[in-house]
PDB file of N, CA and C in Angstrom:
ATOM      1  N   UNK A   1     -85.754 -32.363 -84.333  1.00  0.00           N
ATOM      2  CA  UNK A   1     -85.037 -33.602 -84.576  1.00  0.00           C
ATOM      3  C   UNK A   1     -85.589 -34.697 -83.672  1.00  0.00           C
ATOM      4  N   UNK A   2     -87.137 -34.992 -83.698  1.00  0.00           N
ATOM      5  CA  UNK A   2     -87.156 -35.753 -82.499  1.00  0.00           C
ATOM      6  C   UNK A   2     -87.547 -37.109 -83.350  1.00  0.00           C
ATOM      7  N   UNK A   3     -86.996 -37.352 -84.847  1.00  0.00           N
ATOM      8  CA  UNK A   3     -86.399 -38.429 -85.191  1.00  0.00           C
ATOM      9  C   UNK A   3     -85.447 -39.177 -84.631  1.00  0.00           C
ATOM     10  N   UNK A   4     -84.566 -38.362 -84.062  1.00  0.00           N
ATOM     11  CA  UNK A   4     -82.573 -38.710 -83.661  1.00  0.00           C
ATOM     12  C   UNK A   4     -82.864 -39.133 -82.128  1.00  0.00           C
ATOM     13  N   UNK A   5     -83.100 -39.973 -82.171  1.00  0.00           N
ATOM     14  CA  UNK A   5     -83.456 -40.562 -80.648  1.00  0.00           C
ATOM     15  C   UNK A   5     -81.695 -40.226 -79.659  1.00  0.00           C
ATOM     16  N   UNK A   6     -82.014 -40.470 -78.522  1.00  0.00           N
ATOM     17  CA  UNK A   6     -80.648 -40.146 -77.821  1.00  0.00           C
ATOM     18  C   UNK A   6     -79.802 -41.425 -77.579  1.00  0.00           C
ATOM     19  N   UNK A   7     -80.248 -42.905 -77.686  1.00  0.00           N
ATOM     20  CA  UNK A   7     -79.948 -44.086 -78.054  1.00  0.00           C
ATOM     21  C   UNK A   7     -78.862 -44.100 -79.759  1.00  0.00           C
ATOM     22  N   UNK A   8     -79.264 -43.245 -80.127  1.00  0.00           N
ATOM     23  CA  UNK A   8     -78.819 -43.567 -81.601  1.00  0.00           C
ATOM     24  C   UNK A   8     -77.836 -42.366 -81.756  1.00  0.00           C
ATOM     25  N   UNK A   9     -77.707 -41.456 -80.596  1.00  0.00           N
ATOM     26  CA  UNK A   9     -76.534 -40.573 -80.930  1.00  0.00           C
ATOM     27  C   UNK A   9     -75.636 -40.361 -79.813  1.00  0.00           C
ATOM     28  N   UNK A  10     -75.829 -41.705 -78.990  1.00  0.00           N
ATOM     29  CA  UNK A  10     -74.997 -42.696 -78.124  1.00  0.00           C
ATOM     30  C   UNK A  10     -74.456 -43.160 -78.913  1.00  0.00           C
ATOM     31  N   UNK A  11     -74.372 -44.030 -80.189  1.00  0.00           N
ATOM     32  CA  UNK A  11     -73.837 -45.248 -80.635  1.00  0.00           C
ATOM     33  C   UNK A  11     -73.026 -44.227 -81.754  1.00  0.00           C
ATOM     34  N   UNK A  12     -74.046 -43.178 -82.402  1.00  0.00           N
ATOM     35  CA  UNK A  12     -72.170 -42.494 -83.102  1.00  0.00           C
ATOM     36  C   UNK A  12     -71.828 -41.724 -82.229  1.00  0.00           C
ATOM     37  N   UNK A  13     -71.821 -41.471 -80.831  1.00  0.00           N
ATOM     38  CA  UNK A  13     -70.348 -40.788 -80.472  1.00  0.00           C
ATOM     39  C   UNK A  13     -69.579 -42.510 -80.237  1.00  0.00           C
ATOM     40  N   UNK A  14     -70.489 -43.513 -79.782  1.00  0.00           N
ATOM     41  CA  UNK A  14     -69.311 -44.422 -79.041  1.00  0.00           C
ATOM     42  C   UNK A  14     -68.368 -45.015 -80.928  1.00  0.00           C
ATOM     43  N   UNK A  15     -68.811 -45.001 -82.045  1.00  0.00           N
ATOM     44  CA  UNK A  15     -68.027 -44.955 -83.468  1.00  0.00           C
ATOM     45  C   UNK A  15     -67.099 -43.862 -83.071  1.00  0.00           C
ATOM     46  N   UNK A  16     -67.231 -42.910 -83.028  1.00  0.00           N
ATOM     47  CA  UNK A  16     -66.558 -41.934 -83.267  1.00  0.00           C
ATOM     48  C   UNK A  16     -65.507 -42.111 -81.858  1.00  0.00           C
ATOM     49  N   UNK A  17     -65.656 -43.042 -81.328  1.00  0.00           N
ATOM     50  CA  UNK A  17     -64.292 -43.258 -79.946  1.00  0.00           C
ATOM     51  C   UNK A  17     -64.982 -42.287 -78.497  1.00  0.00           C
ATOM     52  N   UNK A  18     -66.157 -42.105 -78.697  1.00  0.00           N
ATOM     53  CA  UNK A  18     -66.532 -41.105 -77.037  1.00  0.00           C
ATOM     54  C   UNK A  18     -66.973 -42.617 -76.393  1.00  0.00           C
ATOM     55  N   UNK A  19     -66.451 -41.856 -75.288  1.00  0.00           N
ATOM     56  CA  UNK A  19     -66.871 -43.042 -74.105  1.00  0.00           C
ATOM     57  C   UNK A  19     -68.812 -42.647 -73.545  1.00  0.00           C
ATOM     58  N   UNK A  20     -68.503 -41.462 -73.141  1.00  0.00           N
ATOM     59  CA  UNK A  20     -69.928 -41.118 -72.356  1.00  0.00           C
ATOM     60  C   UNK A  20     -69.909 -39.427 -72.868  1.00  0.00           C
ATOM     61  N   UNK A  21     -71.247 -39.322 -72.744  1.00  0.00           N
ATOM     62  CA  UNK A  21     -71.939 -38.091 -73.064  1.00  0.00           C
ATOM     63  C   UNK A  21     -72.665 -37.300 -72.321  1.00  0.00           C
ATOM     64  N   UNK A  22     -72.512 -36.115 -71.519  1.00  0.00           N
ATOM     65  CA  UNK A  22     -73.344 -35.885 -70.480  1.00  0.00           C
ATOM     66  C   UNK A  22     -74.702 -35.404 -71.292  1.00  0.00           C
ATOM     67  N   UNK A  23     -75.793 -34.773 -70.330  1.00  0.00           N
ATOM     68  CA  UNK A  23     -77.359 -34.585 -70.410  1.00  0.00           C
ATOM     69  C   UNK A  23     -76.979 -33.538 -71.433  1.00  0.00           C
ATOM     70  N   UNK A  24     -75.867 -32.452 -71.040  1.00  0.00           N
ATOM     71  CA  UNK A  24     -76.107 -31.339 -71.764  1.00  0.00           C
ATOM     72  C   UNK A  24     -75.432 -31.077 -72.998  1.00  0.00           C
ATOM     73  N   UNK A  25     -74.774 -32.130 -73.575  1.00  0.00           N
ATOM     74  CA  UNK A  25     -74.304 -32.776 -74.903  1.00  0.00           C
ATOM     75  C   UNK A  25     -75.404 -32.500 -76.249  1.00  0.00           C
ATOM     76  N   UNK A  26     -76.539 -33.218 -75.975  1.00  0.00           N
ATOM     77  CA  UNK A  26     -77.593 -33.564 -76.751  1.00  0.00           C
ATOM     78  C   UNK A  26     -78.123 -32.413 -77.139  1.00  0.00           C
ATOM     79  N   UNK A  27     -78.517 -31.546 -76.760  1.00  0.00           N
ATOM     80  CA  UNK A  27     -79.528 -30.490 -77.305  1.00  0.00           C
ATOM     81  C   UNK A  27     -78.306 -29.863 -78.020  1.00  0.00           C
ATOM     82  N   UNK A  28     -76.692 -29.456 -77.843  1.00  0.00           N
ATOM     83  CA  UNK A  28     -75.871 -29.021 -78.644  1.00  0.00           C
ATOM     84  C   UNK A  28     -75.991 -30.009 -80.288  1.00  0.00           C
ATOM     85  N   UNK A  29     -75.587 -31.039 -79.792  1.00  0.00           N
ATOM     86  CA  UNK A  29     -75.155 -32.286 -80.731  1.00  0.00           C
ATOM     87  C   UNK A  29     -76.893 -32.078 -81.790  1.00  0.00           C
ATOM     88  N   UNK A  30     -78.156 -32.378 -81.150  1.00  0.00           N
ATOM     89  CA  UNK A  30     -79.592 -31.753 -82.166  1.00  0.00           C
ATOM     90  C   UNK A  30     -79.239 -30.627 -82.832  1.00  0.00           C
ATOM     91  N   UNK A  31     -78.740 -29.316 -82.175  1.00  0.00           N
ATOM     92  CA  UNK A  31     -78.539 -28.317 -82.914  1.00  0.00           C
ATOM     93  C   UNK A  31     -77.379 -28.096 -84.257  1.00  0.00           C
ATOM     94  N   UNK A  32     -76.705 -28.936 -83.795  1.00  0.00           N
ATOM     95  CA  UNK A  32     -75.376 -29.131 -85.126  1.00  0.00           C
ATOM     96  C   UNK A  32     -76.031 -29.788 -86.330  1.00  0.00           C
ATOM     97  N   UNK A  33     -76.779 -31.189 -85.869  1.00  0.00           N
ATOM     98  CA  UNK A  33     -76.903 -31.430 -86.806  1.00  0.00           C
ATOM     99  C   UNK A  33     -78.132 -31.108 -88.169  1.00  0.00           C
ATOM    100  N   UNK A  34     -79.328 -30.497 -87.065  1.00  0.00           N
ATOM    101  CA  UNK A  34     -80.024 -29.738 -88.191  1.00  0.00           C
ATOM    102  C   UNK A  34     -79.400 -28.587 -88.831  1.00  0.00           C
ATOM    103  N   UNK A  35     -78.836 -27.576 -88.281  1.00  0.00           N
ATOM    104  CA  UNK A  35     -77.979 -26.496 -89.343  1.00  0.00           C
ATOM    105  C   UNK A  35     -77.179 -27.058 -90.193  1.00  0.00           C
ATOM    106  N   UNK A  36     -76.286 -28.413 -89.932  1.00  0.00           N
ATOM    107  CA  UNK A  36     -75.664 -28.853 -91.357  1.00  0.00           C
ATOM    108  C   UNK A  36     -76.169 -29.736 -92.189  1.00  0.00           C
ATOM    109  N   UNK A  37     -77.479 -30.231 -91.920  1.00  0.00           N
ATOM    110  CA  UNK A  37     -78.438 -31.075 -92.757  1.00  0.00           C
ATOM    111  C   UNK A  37     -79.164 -29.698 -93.342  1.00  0.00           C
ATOM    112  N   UNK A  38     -80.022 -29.174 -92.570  1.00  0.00           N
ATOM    113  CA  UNK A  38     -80.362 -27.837 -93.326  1.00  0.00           C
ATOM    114  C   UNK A  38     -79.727 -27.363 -94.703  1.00  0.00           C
ATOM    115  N   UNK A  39     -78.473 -27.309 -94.038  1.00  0.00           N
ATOM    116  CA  UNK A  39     -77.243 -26.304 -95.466  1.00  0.00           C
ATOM    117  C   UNK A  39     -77.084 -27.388 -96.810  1.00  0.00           C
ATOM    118  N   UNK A  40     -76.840 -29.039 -95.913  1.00  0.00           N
ATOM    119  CA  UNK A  40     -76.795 -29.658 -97.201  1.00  0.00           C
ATOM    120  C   UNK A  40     -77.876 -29.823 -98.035  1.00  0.00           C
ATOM    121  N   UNK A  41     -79.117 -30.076 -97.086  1.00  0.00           N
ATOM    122  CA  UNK A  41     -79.797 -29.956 -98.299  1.00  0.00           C
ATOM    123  C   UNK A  41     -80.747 -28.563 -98.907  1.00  0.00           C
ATOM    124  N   UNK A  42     -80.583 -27.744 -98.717  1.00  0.00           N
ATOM    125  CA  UNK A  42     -80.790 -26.432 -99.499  1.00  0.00           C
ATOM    126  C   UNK A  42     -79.857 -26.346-100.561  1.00  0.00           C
ATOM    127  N   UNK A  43     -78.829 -26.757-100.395  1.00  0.00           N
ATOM    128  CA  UNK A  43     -77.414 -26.846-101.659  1.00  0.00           C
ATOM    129  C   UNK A  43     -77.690 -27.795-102.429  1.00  0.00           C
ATOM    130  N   UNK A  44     -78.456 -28.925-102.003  1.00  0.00           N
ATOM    131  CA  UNK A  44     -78.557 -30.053-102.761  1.00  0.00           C
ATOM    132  C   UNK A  44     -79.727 -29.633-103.489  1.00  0.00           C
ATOM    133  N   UNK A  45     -80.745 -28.710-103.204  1.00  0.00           N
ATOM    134  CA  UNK A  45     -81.920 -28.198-103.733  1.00  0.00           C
ATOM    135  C   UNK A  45     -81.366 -27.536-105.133  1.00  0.00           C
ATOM    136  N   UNK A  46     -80.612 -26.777-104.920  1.00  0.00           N
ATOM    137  CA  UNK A  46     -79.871 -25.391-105.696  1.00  0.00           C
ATOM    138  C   UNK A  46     -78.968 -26.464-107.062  1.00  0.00           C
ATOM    139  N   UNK A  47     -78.480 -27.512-106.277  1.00  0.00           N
ATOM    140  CA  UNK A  47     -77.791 -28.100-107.522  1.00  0.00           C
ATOM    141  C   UNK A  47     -78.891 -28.810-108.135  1.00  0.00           C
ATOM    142  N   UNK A  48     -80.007 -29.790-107.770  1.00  0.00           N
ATOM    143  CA  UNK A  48     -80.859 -30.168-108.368  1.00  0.00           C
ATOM    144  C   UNK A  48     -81.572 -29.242-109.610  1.00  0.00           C
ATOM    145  N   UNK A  49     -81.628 -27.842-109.382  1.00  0.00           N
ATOM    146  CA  UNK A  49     -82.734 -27.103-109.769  1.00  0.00           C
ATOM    147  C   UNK A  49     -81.879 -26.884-111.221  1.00  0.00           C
ATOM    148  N   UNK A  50     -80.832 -26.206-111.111  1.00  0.00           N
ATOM    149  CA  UNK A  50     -79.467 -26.167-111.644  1.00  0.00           C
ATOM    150  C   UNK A  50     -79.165 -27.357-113.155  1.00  0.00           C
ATOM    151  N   UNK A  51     -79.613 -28.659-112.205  1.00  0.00           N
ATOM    152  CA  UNK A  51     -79.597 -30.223-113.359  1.00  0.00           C
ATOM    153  C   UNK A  51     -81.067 -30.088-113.592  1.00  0.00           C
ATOM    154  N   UNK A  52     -81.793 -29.730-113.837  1.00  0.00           N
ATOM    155  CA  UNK A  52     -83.065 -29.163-114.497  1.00  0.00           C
ATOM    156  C   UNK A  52     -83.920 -30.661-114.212  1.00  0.00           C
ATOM    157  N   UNK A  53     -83.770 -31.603-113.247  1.00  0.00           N
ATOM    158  CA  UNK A  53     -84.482 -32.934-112.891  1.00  0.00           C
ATOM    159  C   UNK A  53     -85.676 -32.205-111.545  1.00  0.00           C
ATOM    160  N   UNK A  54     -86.142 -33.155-111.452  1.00  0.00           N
ATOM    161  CA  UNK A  54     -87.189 -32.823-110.174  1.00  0.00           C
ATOM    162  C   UNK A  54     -87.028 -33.973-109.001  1.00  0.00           C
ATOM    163  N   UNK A  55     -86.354 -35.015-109.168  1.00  0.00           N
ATOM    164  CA  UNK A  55     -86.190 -35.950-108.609  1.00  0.00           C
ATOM    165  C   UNK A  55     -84.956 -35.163-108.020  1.00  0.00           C
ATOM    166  N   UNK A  56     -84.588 -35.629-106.424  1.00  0.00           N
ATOM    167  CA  UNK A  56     -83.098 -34.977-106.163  1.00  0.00           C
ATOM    168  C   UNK A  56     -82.206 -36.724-106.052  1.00  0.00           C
ATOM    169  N   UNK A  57     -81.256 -36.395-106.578  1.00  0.00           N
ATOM    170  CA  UNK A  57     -80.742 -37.723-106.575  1.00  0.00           C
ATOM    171  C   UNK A  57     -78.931 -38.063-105.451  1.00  0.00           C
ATOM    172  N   UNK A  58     -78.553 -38.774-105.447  1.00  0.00           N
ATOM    173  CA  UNK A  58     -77.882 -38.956-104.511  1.00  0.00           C
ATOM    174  C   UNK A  58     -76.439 -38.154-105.148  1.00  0.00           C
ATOM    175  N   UNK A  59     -76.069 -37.786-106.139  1.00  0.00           N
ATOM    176  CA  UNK A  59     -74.748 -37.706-106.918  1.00  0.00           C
ATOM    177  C   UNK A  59     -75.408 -35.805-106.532  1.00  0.00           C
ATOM    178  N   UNK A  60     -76.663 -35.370-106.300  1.00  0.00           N
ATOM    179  CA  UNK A  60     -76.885 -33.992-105.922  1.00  0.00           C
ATOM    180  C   UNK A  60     -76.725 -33.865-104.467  1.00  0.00           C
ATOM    181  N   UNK A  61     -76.682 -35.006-103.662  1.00  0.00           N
ATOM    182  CA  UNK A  61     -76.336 -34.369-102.821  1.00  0.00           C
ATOM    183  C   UNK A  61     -75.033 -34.474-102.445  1.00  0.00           C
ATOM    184  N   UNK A  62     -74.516 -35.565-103.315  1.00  0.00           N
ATOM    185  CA  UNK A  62     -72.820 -35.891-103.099  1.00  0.00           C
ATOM    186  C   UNK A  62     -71.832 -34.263-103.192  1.00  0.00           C
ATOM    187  N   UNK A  63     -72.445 -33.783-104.495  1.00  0.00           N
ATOM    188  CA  UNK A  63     -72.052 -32.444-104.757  1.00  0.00           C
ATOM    189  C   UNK A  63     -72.171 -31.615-103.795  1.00  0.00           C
ATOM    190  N   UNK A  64     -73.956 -31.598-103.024  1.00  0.00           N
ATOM    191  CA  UNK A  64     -73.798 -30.621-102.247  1.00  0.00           C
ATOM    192  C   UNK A  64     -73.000 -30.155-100.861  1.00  0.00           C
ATOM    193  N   UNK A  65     -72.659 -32.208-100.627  1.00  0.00           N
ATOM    194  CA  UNK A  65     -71.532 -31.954 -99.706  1.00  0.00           C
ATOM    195  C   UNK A  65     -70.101 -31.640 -99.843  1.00  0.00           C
ATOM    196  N   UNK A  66     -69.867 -31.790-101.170  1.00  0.00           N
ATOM    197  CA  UNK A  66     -68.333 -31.106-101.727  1.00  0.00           C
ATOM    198  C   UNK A  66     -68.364 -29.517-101.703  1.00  0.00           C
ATOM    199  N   UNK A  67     -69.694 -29.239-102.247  1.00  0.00           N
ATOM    200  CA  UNK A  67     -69.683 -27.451-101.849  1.00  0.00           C
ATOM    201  C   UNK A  67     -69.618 -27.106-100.716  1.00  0.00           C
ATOM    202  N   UNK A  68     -70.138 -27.449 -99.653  1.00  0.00           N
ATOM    203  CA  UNK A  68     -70.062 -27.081 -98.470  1.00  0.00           C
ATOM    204  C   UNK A  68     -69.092 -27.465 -97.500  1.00  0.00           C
ATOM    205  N   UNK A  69     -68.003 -27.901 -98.269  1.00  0.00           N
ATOM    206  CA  UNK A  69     -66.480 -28.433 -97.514  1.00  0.00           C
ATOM    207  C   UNK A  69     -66.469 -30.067 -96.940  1.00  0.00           C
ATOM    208  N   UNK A  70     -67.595 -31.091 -97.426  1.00  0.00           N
ATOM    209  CA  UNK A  70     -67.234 -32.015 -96.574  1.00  0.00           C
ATOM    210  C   UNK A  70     -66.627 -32.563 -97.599  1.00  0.00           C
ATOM    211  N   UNK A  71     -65.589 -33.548 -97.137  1.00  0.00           N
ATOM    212  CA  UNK A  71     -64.921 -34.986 -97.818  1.00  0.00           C
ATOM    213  C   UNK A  71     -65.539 -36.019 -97.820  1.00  0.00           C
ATOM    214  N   UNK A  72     -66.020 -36.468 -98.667  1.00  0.00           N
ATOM    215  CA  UNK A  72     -67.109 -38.142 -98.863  1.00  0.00           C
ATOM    216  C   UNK A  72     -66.493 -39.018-100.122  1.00  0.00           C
ATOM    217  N   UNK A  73     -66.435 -39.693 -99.769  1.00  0.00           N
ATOM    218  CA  UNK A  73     -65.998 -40.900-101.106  1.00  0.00           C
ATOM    219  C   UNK A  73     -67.325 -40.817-101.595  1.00  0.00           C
ATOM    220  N   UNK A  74     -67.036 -41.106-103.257  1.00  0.00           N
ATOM    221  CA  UNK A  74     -67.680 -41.656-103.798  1.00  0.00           C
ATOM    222  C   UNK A  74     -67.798 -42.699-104.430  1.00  0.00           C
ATOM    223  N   UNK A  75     -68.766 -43.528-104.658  1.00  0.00           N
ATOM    224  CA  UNK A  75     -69.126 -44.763-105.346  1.00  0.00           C
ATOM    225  C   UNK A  75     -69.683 -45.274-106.768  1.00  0.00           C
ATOM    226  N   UNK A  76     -69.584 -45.850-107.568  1.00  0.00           N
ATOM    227  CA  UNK A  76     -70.699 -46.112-108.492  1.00  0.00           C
ATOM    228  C   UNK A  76     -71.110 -47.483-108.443  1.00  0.00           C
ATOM    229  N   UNK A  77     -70.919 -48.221-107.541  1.00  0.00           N
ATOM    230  CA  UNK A  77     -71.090 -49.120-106.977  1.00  0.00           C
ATOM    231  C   UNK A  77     -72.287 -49.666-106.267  1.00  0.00           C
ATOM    232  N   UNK A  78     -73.312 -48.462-106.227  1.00  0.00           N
ATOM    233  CA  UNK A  78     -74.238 -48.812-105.520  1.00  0.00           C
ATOM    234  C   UNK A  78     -74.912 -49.492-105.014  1.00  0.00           C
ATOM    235  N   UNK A  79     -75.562 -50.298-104.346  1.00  0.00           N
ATOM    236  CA  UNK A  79     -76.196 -51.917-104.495  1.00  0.00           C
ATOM    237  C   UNK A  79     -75.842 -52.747-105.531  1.00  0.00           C
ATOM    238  N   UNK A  80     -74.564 -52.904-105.529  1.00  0.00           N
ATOM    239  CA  UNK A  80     -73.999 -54.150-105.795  1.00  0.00           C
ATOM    240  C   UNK A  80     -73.052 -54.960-104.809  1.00  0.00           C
ATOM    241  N   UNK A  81     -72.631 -56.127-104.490  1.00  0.00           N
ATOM    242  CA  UNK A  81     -71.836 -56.434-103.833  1.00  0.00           C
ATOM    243  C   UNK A  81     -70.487 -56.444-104.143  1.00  0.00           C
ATOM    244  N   UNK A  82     -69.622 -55.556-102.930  1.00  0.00           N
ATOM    245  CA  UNK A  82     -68.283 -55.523-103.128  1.00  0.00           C
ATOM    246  C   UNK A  82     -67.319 -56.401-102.457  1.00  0.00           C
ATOM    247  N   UNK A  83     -67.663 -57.199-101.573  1.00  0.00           N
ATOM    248  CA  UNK A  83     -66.807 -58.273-100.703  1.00  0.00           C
ATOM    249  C   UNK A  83     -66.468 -58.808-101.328  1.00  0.00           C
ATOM    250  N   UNK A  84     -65.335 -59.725-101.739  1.00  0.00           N
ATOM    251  CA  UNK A  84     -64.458 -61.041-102.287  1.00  0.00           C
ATOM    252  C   UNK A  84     -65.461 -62.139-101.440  1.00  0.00           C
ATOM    253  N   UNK A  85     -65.481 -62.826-102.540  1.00  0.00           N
ATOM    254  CA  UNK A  85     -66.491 -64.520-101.313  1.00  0.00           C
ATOM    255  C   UNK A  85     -65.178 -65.456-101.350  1.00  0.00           C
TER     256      UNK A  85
END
């Protein structure tokens, strides 16, 4: 994960309401999140293969996070604007 800089997983614990994070936080917090990116997308693989497309598309992985217990809204809204002007 040496995409996930430690700057950038400062700013979602401080979203998520953490104040501070010690040194030995991070290599836990790397390890969580490749095993549940891993799972989602191997599931998202399995449902793709499943919709007989080759492209994986976002509504495959929406699914794959409903199989694997997460709660996510969904949208069909996509790049369009939803604010009132």
């Amino acid at each position: 994960m040496e995409h996930i800089t430690k700057p950038s997983l400062v700013r979602l614990a401080r979203k998520a309401g953490i104040k501070s994070m010690s040194d030995d936080c991070y290599p836990e917090v790397y390890k969580l999140i490749t095993t549940n990116l891993d799972q989602i997308i191997a599931t998202a693989l399995v449902i793709n293969s499943e919709n007989g497309t080759k492209t994986l598309m976002n509504n495959d992985v929406h699914q794959a996070m409903k199989v694997n217990g997460y709660i996510v809204a969904e949208s069909t809204d996509l790049g369009t604007n939803t604010c009132a002007k």
